[in-house]
PDB file of N, CA and C in Angstrom:
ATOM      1  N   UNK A   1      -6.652  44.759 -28.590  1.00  0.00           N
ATOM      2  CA  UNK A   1      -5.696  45.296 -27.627  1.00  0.00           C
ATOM      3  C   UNK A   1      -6.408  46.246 -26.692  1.00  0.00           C
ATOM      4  N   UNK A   2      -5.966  45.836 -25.576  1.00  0.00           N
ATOM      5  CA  UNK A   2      -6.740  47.025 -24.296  1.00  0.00           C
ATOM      6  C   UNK A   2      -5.370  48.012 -23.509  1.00  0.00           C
ATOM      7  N   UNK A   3      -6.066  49.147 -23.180  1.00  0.00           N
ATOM      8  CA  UNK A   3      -4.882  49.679 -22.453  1.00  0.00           C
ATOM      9  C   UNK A   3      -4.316  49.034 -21.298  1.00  0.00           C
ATOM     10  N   UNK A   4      -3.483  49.650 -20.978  1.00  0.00           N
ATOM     11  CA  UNK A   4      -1.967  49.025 -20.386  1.00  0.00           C
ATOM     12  C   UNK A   4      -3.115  48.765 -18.698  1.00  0.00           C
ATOM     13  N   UNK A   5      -4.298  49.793 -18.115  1.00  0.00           N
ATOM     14  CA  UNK A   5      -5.034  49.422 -16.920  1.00  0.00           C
ATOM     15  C   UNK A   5      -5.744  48.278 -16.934  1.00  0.00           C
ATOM     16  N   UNK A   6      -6.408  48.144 -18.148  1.00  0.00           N
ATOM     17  CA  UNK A   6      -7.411  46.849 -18.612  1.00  0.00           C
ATOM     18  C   UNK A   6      -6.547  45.516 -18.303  1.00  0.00           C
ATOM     19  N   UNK A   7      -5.636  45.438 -19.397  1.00  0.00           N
ATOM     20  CA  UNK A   7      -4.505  44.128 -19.531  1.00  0.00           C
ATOM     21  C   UNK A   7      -3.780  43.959 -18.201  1.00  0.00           C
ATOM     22  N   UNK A   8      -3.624  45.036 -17.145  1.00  0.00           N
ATOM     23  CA  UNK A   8      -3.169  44.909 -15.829  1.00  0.00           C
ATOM     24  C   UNK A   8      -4.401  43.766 -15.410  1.00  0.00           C
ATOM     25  N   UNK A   9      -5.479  44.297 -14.873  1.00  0.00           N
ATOM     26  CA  UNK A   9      -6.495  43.747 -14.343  1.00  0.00           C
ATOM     27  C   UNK A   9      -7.044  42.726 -14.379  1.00  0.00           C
ATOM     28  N   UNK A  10      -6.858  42.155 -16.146  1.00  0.00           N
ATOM     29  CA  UNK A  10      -6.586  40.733 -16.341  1.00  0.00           C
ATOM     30  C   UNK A  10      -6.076  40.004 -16.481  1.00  0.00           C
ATOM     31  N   UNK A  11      -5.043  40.756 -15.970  1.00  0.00           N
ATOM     32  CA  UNK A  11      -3.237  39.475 -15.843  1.00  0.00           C
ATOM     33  C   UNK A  11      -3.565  38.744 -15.062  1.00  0.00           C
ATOM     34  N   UNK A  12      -2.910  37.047 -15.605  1.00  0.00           N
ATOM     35  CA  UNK A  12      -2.964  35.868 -14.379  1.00  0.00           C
ATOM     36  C   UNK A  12      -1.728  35.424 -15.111  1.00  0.00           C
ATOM     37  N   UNK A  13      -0.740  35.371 -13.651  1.00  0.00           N
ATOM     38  CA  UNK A  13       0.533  34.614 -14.583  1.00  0.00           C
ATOM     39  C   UNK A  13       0.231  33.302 -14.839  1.00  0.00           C
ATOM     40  N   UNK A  14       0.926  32.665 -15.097  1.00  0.00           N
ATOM     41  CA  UNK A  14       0.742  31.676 -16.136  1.00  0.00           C
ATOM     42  C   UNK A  14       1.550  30.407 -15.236  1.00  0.00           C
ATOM     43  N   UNK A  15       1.928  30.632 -14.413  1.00  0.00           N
ATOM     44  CA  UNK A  15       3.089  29.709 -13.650  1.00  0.00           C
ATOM     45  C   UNK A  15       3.348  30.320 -12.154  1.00  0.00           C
ATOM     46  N   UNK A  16       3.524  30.331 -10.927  1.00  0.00           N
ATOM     47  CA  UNK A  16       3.824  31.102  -9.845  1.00  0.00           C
ATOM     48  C   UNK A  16       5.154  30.084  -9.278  1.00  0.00           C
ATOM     49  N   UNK A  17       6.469  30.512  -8.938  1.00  0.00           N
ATOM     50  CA  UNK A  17       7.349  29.602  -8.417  1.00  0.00           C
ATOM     51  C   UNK A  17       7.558  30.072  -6.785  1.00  0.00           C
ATOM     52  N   UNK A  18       7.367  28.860  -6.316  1.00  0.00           N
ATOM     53  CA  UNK A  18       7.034  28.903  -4.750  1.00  0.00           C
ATOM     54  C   UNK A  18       8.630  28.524  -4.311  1.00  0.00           C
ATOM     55  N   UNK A  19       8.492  27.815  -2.925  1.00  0.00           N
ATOM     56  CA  UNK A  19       9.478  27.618  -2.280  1.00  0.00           C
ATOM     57  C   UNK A  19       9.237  25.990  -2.658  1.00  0.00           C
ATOM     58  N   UNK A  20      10.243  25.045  -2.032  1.00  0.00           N
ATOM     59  CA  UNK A  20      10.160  23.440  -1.794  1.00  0.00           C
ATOM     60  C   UNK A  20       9.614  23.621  -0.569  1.00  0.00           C
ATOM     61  N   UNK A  21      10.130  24.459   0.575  1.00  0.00           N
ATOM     62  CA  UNK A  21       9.859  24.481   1.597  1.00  0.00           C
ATOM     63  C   UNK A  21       8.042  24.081   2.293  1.00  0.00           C
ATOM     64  N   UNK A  22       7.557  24.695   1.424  1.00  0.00           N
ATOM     65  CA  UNK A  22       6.451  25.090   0.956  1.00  0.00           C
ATOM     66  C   UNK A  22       5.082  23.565   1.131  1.00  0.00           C
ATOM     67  N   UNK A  23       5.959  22.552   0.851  1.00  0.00           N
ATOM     68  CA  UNK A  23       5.168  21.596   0.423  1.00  0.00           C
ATOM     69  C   UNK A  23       5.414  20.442   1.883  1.00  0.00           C
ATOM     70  N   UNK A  24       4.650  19.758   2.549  1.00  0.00           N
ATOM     71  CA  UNK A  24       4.899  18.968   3.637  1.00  0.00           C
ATOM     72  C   UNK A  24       5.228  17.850   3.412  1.00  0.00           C
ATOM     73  N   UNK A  25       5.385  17.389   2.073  1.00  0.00           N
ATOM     74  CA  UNK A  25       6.240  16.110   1.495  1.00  0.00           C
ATOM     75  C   UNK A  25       6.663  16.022   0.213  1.00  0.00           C
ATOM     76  N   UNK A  26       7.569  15.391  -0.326  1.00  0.00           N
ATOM     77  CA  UNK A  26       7.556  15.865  -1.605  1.00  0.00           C
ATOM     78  C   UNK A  26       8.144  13.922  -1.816  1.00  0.00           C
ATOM     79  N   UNK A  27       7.746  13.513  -2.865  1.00  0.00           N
ATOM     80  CA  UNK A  27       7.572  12.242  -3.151  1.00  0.00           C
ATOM     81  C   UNK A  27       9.140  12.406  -4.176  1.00  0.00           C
ATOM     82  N   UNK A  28      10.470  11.123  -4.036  1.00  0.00           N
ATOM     83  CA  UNK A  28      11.486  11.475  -4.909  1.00  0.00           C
ATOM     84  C   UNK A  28      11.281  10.788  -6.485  1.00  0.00           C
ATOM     85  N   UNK A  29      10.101  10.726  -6.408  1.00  0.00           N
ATOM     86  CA  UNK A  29       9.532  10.164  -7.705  1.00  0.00           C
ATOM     87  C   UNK A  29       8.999  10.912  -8.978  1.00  0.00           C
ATOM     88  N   UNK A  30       9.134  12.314  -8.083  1.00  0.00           N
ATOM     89  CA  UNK A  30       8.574  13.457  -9.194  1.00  0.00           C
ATOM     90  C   UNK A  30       9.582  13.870 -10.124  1.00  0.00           C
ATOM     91  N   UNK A  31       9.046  14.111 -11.682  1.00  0.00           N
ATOM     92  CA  UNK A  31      10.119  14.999 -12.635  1.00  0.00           C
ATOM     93  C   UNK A  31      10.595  16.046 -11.751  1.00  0.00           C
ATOM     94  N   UNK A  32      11.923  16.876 -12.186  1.00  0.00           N
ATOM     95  CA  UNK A  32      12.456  17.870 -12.005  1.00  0.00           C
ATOM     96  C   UNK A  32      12.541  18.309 -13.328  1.00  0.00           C
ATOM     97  N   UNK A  33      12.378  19.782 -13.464  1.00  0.00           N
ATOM     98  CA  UNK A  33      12.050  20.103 -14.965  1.00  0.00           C
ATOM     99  C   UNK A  33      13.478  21.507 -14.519  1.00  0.00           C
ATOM    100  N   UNK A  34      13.675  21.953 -15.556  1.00  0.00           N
ATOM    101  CA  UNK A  34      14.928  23.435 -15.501  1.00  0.00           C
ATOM    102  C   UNK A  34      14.893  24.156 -16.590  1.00  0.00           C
ATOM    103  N   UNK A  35      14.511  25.117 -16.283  1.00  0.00           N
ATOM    104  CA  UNK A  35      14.358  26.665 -16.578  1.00  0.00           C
ATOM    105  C   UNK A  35      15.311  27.302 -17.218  1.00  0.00           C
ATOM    106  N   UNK A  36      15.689  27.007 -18.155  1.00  0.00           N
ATOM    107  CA  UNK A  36      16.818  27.364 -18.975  1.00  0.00           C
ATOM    108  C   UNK A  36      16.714  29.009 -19.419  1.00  0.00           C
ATOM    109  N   UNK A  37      15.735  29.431 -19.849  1.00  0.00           N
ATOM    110  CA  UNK A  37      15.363  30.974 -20.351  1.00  0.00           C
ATOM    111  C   UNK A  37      15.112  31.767 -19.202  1.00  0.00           C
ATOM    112  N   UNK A  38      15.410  31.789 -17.981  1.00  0.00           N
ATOM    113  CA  UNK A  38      14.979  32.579 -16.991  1.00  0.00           C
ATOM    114  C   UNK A  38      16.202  33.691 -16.787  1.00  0.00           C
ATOM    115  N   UNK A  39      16.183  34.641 -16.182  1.00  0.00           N
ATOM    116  CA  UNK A  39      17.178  35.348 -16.094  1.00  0.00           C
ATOM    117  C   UNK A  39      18.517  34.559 -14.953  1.00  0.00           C
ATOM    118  N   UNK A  40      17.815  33.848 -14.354  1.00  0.00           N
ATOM    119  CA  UNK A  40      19.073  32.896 -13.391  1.00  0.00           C
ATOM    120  C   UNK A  40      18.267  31.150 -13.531  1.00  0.00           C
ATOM    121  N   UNK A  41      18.801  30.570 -14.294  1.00  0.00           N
ATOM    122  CA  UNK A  41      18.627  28.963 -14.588  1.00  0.00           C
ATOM    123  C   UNK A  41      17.751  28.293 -12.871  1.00  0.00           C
ATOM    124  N   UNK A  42      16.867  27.655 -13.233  1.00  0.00           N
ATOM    125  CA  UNK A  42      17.006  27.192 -12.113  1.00  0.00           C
ATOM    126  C   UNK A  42      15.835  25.562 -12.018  1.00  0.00           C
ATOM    127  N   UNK A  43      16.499  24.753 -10.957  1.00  0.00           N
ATOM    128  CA  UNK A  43      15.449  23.496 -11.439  1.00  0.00           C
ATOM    129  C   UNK A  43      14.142  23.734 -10.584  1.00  0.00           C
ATOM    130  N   UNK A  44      12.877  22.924 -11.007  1.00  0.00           N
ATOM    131  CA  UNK A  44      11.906  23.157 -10.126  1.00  0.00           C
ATOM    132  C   UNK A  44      11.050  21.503 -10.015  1.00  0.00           C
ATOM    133  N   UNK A  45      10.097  21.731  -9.198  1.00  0.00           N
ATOM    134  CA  UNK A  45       9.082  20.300  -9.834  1.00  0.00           C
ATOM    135  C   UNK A  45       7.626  20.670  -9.668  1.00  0.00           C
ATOM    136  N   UNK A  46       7.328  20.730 -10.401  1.00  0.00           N
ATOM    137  CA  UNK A  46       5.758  21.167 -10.741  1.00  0.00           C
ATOM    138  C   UNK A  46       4.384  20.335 -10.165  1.00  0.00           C
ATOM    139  N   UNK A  47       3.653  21.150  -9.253  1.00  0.00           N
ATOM    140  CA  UNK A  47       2.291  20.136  -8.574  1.00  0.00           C
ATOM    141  C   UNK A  47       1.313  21.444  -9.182  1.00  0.00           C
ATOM    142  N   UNK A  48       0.280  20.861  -9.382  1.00  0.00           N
ATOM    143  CA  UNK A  48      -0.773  21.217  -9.271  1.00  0.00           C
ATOM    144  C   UNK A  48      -0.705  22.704 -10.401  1.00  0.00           C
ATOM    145  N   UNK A  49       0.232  23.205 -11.026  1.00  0.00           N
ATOM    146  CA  UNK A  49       0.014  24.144 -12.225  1.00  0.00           C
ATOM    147  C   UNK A  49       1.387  25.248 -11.423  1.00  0.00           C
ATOM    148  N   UNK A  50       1.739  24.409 -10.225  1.00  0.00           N
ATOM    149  CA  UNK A  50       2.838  25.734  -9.336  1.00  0.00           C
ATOM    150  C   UNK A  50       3.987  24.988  -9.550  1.00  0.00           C
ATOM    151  N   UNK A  51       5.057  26.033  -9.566  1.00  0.00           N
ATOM    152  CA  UNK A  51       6.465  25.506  -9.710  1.00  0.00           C
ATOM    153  C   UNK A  51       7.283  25.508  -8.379  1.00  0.00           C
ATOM    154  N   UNK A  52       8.023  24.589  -7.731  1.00  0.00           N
ATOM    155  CA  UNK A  52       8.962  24.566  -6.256  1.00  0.00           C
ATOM    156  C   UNK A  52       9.780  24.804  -6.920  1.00  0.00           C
ATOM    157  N   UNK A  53      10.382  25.428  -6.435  1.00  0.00           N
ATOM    158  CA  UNK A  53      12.097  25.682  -6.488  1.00  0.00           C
ATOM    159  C   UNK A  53      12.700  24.717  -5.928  1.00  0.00           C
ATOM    160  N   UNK A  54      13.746  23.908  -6.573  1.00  0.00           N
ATOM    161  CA  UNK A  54      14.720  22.417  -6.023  1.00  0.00           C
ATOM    162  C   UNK A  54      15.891  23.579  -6.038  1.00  0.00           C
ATOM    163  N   UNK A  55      16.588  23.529  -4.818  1.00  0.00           N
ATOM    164  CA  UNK A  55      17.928  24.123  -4.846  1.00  0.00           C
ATOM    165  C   UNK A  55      18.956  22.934  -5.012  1.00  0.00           C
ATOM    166  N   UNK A  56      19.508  23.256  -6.007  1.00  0.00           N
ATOM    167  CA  UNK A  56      21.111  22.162  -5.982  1.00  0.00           C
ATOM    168  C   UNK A  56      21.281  21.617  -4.892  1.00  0.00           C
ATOM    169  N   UNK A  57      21.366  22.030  -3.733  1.00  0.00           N
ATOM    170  CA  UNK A  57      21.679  21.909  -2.555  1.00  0.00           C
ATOM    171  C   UNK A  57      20.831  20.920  -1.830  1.00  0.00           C
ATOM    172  N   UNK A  58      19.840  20.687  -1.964  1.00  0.00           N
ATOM    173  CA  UNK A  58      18.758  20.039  -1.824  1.00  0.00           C
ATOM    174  C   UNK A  58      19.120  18.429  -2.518  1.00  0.00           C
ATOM    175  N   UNK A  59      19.374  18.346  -3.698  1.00  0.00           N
ATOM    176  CA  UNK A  59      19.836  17.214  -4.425  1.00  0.00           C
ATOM    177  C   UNK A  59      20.402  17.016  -4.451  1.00  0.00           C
ATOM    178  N   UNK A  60      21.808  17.565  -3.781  1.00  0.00           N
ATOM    179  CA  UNK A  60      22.752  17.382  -3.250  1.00  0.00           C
ATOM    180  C   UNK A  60      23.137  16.613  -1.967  1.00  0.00           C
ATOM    181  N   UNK A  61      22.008  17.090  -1.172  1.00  0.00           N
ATOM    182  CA  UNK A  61      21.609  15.974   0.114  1.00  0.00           C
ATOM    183  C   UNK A  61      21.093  15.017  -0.181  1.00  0.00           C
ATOM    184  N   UNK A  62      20.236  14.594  -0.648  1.00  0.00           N
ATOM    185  CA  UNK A  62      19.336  13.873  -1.302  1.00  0.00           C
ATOM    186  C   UNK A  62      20.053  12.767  -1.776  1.00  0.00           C
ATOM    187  N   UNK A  63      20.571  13.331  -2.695  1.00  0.00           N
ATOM    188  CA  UNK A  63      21.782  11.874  -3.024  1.00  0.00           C
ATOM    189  C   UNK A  63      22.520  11.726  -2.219  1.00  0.00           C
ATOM    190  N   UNK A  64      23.235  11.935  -1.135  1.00  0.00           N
ATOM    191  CA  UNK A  64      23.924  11.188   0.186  1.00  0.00           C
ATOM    192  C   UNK A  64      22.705  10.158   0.509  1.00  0.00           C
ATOM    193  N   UNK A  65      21.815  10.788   1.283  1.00  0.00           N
ATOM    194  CA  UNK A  65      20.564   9.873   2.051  1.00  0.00           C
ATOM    195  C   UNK A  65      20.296   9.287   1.438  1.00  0.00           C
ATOM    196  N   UNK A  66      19.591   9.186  -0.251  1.00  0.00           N
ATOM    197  CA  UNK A  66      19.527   7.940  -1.019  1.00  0.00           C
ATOM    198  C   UNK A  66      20.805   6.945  -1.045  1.00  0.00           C
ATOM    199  N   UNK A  67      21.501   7.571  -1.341  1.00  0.00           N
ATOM    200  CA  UNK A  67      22.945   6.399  -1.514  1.00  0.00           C
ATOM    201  C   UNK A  67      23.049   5.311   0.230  1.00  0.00           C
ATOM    202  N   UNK A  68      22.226   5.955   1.213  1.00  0.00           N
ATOM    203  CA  UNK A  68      22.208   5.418   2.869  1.00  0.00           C
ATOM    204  C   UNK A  68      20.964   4.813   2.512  1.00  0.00           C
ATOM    205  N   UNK A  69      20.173   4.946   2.038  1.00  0.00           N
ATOM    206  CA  UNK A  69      18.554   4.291   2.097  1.00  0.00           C
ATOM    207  C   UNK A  69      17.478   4.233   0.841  1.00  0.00           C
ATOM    208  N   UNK A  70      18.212   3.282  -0.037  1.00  0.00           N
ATOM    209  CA  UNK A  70      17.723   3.498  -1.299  1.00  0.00           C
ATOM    210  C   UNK A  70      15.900   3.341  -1.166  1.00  0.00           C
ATOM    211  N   UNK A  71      15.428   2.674  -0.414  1.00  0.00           N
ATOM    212  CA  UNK A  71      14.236   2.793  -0.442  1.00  0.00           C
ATOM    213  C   UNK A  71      13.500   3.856  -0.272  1.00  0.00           C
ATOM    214  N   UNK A  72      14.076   4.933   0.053  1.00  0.00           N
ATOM    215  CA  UNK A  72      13.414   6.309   0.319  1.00  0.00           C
ATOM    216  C   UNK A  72      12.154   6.565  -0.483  1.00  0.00           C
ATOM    217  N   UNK A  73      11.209   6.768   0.035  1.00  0.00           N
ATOM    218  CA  UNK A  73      10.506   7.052  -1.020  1.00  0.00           C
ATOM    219  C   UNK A  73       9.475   9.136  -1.127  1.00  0.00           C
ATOM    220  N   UNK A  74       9.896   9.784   0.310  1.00  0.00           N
ATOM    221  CA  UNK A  74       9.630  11.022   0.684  1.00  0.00           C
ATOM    222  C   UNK A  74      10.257  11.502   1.718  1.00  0.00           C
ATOM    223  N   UNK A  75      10.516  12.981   1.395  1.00  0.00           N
ATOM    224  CA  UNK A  75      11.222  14.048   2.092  1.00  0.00           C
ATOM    225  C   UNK A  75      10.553  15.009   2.269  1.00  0.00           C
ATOM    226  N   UNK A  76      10.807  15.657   2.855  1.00  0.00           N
ATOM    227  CA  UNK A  76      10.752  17.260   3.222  1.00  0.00           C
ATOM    228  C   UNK A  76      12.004  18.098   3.362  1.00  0.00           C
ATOM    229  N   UNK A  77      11.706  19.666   3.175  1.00  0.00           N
ATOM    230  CA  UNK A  77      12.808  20.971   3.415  1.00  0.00           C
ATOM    231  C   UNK A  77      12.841  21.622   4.187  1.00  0.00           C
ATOM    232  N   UNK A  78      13.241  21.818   4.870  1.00  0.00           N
ATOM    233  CA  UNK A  78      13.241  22.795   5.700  1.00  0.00           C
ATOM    234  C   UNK A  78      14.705  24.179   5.638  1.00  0.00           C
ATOM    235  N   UNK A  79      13.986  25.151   5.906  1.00  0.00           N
ATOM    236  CA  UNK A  79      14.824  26.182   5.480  1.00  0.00           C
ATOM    237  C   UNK A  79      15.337  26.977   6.322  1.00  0.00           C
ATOM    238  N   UNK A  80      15.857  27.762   6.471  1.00  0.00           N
ATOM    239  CA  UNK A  80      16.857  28.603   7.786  1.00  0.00           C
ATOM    240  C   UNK A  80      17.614  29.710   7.261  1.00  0.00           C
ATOM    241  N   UNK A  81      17.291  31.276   7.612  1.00  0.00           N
ATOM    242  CA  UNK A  81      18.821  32.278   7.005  1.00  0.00           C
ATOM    243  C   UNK A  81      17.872  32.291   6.062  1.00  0.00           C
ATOM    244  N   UNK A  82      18.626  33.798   5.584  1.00  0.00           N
ATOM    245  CA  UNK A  82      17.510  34.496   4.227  1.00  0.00           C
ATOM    246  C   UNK A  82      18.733  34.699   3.425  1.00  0.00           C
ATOM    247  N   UNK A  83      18.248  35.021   1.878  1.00  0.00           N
ATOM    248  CA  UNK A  83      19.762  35.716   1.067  1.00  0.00           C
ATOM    249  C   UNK A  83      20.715  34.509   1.016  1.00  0.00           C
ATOM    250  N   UNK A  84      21.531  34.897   1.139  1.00  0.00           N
ATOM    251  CA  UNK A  84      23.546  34.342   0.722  1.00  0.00           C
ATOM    252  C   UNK A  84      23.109  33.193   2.375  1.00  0.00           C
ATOM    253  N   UNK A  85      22.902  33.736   3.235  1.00  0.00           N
ATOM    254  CA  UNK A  85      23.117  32.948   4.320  1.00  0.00           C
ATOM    255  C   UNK A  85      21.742  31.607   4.753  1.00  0.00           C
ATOM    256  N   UNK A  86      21.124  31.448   3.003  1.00  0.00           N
ATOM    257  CA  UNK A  86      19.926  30.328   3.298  1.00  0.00           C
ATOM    258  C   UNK A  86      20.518  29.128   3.478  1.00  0.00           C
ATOM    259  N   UNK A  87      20.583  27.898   4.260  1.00  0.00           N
ATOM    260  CA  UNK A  87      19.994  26.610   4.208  1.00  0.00           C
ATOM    261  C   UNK A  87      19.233  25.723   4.023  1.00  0.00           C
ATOM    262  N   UNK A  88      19.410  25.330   3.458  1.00  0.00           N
ATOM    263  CA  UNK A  88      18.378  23.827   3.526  1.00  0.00           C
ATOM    264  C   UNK A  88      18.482  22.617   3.791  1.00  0.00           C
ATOM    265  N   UNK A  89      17.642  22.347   4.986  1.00  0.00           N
ATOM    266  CA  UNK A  89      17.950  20.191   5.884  1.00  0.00           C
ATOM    267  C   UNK A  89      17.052  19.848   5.277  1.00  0.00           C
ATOM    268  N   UNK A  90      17.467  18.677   4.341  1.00  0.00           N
ATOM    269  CA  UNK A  90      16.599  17.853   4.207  1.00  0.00           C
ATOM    270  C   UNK A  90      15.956  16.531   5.177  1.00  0.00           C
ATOM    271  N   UNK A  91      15.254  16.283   4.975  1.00  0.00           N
ATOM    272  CA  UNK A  91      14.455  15.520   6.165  1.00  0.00           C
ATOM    273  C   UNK A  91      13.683  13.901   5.656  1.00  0.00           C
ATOM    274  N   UNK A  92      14.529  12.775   5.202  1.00  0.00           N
ATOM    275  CA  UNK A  92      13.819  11.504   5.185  1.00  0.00           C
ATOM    276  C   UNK A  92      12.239  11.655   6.167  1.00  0.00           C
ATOM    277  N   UNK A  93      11.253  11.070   5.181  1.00  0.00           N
ATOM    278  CA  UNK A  93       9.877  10.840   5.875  1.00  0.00           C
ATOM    279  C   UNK A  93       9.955   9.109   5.783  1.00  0.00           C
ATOM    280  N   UNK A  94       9.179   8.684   7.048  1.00  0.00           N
ATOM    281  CA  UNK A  94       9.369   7.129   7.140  1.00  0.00           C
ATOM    282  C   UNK A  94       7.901   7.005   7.031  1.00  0.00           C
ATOM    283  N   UNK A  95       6.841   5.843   6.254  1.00  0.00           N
ATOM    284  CA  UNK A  95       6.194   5.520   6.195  1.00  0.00           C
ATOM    285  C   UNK A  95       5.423   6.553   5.067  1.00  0.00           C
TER     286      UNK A  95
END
């Protein structure tokens, strides 16, 4: 055991949760995994050792546009408004 300055200095979290926004495509082929023990539940999908945040809202669109174009095979997020007043458009990618 090292003091509380030491164990600061060599902290690396273990997981960092980003935005969806974040990513310039996101393939609808990826797991969605959910966070059940967090202080607010929430789903994500994991690249590269980082976690996106999927807002309900997001898969919520998602399934309209799939149900219009089952072949979909990538999207993007785009986001707008901070807090209570965020959005998110989702955005079909063609090719």
């Amino acid at each position: 055991m090292g003091t509380i300055k030491e164990e600061a200095k060599n902290y690396a979290p273990t997981s960092t949760i980003k935005n969806i926004t974040e990513l310039p495509a996101i393939d609808v082929d990826l797991v969605v995994f959910e966070d059940l023990e967090a202080e607010f539940p929430y789903k994500f999908i994991e690249i590269d050792d980082n976690r996106y945040k999927m807002p309900v809202s997001v898969l919520n669109s998602l399934k309209s546009i799939i149900a219009a174009q089952p072949e979909l095979k990538k999207f993007k997020v785009v986001k707008s408004g901070k807090g209570m007043d965020t959005r998110y458009v989702v955005i079909p990618l063609v090719g």
